[in-house]
C-alpha atoms as a PDB file:
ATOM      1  CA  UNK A   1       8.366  11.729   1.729  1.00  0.00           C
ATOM      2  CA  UNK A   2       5.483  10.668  -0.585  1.00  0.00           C
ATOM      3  CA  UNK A   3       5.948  10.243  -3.871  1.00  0.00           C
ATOM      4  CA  UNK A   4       2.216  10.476  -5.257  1.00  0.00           C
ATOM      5  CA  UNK A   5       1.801  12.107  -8.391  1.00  0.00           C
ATOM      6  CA  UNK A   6      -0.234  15.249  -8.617  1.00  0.00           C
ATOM      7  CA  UNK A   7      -2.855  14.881 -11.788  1.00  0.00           C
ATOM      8  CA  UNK A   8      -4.667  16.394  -8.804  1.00  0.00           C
ATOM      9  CA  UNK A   9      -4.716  19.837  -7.672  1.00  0.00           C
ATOM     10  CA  UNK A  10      -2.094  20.650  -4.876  1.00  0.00           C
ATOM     11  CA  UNK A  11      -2.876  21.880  -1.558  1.00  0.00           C
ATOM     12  CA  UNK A  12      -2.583  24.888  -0.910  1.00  0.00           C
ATOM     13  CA  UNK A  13      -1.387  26.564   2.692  1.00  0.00           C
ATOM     14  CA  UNK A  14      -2.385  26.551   5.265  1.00  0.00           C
ATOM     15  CA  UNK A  15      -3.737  22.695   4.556  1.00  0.00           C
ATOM     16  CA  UNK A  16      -0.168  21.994   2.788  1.00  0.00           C
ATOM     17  CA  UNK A  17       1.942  22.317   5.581  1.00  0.00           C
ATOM     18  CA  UNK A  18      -0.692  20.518   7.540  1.00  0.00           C
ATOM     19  CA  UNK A  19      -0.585  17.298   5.397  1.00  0.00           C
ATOM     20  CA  UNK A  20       3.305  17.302   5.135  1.00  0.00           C
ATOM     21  CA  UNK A  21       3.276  17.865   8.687  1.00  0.00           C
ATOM     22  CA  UNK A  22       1.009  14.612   9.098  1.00  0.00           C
ATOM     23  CA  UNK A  23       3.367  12.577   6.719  1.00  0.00           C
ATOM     24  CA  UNK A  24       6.393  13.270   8.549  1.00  0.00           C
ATOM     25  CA  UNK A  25       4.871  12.687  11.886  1.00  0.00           C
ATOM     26  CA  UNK A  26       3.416   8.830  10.167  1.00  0.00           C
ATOM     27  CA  UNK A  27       7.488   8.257   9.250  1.00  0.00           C
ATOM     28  CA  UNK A  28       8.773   8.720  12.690  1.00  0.00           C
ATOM     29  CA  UNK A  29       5.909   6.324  13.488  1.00  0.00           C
ATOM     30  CA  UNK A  30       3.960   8.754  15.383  1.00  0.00           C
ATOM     31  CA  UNK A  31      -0.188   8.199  14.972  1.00  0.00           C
ATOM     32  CA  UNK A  32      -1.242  10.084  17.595  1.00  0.00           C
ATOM     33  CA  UNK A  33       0.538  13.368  16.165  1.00  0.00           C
ATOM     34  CA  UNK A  34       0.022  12.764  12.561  1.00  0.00           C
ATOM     35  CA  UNK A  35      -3.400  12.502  13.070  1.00  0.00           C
ATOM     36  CA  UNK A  36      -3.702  15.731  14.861  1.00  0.00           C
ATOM     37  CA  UNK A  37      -2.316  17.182  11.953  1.00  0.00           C
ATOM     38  CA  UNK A  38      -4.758  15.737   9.685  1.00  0.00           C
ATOM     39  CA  UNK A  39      -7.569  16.400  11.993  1.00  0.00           C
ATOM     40  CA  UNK A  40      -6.958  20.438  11.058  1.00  0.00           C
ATOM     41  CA  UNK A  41      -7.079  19.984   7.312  1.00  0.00           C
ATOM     42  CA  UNK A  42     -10.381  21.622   5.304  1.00  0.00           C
ATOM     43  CA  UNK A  43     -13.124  19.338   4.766  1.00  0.00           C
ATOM     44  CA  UNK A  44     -12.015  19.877   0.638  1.00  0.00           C
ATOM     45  CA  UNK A  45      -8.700  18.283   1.314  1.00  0.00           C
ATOM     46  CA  UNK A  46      -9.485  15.024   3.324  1.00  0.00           C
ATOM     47  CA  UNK A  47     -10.486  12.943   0.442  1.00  0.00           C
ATOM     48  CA  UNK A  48      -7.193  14.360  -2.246  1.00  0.00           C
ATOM     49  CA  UNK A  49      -4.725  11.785  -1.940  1.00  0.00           C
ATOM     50  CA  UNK A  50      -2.361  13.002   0.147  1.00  0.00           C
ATOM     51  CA  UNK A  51      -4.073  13.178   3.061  1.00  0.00           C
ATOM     52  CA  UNK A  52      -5.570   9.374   2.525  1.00  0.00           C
ATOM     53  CA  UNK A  53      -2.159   8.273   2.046  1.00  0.00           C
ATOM     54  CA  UNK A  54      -1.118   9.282   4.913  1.00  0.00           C
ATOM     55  CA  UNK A  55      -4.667   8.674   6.770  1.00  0.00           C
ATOM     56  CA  UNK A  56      -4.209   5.078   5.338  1.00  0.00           C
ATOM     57  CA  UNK A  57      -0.760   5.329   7.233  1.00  0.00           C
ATOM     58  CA  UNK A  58      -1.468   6.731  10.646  1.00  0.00           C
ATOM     59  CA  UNK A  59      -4.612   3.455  10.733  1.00  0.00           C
ATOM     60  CA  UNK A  60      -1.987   0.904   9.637  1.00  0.00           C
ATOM     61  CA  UNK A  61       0.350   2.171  12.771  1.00  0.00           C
ATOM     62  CA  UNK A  62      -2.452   1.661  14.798  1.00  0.00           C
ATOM     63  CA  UNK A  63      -3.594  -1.926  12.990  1.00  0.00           C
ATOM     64  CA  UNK A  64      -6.916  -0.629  12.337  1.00  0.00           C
ATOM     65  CA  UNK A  65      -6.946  -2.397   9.275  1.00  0.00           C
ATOM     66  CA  UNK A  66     -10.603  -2.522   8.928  1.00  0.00           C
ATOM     67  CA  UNK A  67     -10.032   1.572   8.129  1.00  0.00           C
ATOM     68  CA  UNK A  68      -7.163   0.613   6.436  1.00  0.00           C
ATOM     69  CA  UNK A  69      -9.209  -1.345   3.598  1.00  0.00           C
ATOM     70  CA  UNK A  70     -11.907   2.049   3.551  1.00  0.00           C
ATOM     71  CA  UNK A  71      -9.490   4.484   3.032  1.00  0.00           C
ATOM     72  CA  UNK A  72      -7.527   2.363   0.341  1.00  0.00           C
ATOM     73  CA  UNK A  73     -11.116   2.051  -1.470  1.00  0.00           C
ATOM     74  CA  UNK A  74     -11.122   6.098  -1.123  1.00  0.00           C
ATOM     75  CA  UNK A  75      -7.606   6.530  -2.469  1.00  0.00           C
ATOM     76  CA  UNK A  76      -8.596   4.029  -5.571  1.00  0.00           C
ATOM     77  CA  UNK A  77     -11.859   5.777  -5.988  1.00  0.00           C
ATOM     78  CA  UNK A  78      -9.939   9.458  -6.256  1.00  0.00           C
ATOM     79  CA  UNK A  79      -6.892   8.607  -7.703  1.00  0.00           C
ATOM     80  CA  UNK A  80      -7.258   5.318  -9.870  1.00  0.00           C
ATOM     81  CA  UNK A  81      -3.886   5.727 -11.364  1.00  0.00           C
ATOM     82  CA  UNK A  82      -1.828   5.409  -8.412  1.00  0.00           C
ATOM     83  CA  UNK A  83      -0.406   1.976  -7.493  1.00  0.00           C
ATOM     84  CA  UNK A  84      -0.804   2.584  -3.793  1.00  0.00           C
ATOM     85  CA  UNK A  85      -3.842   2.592  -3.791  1.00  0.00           C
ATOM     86  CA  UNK A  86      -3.803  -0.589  -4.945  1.00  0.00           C
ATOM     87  CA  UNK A  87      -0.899  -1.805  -2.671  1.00  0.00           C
ATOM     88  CA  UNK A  88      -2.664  -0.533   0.305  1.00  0.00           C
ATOM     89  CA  UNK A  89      -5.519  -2.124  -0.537  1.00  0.00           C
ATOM     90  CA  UNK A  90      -4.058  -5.542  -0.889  1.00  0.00           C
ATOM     91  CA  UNK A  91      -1.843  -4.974   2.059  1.00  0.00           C
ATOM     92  CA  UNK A  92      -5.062  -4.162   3.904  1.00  0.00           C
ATOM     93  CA  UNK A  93      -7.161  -7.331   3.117  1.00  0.00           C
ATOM     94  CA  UNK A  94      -3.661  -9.820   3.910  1.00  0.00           C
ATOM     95  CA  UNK A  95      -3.456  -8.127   7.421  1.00  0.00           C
ATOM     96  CA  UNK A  96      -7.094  -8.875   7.426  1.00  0.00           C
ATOM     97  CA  UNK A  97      -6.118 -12.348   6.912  1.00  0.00           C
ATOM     98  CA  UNK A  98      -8.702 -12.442   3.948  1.00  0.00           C
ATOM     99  CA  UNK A  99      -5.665 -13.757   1.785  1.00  0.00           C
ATOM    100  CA  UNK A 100      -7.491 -15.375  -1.361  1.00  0.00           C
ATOM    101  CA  UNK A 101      -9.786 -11.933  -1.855  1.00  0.00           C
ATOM    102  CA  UNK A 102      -6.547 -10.011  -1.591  1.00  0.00           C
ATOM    103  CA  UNK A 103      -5.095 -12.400  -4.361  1.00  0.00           C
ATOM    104  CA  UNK A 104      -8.013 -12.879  -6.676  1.00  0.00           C
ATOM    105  CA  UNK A 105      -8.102  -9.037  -6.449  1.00  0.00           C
ATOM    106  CA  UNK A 106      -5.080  -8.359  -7.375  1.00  0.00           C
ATOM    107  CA  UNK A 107      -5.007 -10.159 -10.076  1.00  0.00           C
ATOM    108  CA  UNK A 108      -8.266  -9.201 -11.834  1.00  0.00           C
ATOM    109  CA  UNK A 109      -7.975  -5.341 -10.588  1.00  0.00           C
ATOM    110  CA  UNK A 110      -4.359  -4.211 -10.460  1.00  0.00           C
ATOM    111  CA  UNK A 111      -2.352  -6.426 -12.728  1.00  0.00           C
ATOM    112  CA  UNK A 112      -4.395  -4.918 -15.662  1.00  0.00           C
ATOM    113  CA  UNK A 113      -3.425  -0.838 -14.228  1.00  0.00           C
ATOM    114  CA  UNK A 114      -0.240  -1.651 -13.767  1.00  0.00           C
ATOM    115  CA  UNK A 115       1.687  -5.027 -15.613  1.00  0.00           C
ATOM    116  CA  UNK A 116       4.957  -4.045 -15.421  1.00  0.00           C
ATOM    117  CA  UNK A 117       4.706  -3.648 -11.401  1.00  0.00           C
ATOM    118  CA  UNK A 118       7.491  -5.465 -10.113  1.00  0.00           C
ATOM    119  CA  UNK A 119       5.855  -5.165  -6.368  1.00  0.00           C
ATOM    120  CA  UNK A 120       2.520  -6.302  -7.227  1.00  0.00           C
ATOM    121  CA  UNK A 121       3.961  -9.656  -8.654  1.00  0.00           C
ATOM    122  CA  UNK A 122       6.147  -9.786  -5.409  1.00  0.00           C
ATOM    123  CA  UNK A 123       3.069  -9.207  -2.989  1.00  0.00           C
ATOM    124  CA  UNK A 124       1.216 -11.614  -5.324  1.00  0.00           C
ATOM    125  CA  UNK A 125       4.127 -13.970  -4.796  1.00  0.00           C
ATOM    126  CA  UNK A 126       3.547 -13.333  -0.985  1.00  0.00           C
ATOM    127  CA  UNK A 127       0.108 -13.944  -1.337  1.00  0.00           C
ATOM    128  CA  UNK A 128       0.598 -17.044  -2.793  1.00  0.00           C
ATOM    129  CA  UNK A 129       3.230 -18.932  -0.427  1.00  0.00           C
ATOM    130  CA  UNK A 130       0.563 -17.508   2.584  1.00  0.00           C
ATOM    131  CA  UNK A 131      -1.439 -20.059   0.745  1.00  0.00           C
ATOM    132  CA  UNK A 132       0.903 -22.620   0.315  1.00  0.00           C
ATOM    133  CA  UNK A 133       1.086 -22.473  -3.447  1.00  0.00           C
ATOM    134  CA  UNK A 134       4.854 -22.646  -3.098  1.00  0.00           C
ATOM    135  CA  UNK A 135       5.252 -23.554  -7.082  1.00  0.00           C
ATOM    136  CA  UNK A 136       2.981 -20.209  -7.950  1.00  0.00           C
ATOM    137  CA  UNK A 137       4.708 -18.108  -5.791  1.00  0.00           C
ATOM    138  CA  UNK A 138       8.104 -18.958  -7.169  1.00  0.00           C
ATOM    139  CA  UNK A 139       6.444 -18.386 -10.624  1.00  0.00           C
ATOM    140  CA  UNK A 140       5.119 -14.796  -9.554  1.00  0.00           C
ATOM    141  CA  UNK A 141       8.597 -14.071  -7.738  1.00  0.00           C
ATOM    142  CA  UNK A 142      10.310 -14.679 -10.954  1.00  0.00           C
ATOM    143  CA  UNK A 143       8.374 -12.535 -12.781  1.00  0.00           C
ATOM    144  CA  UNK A 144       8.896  -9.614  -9.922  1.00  0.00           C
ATOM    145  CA  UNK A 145      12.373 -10.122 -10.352  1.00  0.00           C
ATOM    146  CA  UNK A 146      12.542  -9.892 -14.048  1.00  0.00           C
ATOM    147  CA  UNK A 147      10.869  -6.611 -13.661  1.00  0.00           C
ATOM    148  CA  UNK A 148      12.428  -4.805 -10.637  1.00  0.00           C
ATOM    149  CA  UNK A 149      15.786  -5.160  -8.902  1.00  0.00           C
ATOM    150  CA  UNK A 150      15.980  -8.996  -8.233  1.00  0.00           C
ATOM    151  CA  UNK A 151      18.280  -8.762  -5.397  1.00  0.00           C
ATOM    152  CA  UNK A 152      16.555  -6.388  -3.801  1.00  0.00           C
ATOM    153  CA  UNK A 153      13.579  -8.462  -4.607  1.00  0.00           C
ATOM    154  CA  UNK A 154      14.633 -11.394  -3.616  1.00  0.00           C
ATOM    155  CA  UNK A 155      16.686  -9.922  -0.410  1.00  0.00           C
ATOM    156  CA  UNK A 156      12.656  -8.120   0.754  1.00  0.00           C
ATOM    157  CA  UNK A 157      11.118 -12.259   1.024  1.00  0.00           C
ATOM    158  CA  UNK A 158      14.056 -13.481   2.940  1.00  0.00           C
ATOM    159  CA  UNK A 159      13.032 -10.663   5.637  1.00  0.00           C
ATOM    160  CA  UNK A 160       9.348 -11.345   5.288  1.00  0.00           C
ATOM    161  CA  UNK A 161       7.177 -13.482   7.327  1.00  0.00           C
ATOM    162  CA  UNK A 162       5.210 -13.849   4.406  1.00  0.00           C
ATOM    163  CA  UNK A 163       7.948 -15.946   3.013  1.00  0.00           C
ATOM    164  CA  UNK A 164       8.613 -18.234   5.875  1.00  0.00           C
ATOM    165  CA  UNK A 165       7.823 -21.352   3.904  1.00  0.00           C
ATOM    166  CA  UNK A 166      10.355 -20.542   1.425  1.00  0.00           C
ATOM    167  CA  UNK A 167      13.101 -20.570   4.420  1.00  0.00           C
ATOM    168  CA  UNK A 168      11.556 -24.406   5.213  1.00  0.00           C
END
């Protein structure tokens, strides 16, 4: 379920059941339905948030992240004070492989928002040991964990990828 917060006007019906339709459809993993679902909202509800969150999640099934990174600049550009779209933006560019942008982004856009984020100082840490900057990713990872749940934390880069040169 999403947990966007509505500063917004909420949907109303039939457009309501539409989107949570389409966001339950993205969590069994299922593109093709979700955006079916999406597909019959009103042309006033495709740009409010919920519908680009889960827009944003039916592309990244597919690995369109191309559409990924537009719909993440739509999501910022509606809701500026949610941290996904900031998350999904980042998320976006590193899939892109266009790992320094997504870095030197993050840290002149979203740390500012949001400095207490405990994720964006772990994706920055991710970011970071992509690069190689092993000593700068430790740094940011210690900052994540002093703001979120450090096992958790620190449990999330032992099962990412991103992390592999930590595990060398």
């Amino acid at each position: 379920m999403s947990t966007l917060k509505e500063p917004y006007a909420p949907m109303e019906r039939p457009d309501a059941v539409h989107a949570l339709a389409a966001e339950g459809w993205v969590d069994f993993g299922n593109a093709e339905e979700a955006a079916l679902e999406l597909s019959k909202l009103s042309e006033s509800n495709r740009m409010h948030p919920l519908a680009l969150d889960s827009l944003y999640r039916v592309y990244a099934l597919r690995g369109q992240w191309e559409a990924c990174l537009t719909i993440s600049n739509a999501l910022l550009e509606v809701a500026p004070h949610l941290l996904k779209g900031f998350v999904f933006r980042v998320h976006a560019l590193r899939r892109l492989n266009r790992i320094e942008e997504a870095r030197d982004w993050l840290q002149d856009k979203a740390l500012s928002r949001f400095p207490k984020s405990w994720l964006l100082f772990y994706k920055l840490a991710s970011l970071e040991c992509l690069l190689g900057n092993i000593p700068t990713s430790l740094a940011w990872m210690k900052q994540a964990c002093a703001c979120g749940n450090s096992k958790r934390i620190v449990d999330m880069a032992l099962e990412s990828p991103d992390f592999a040169a930590f595990k060398s």
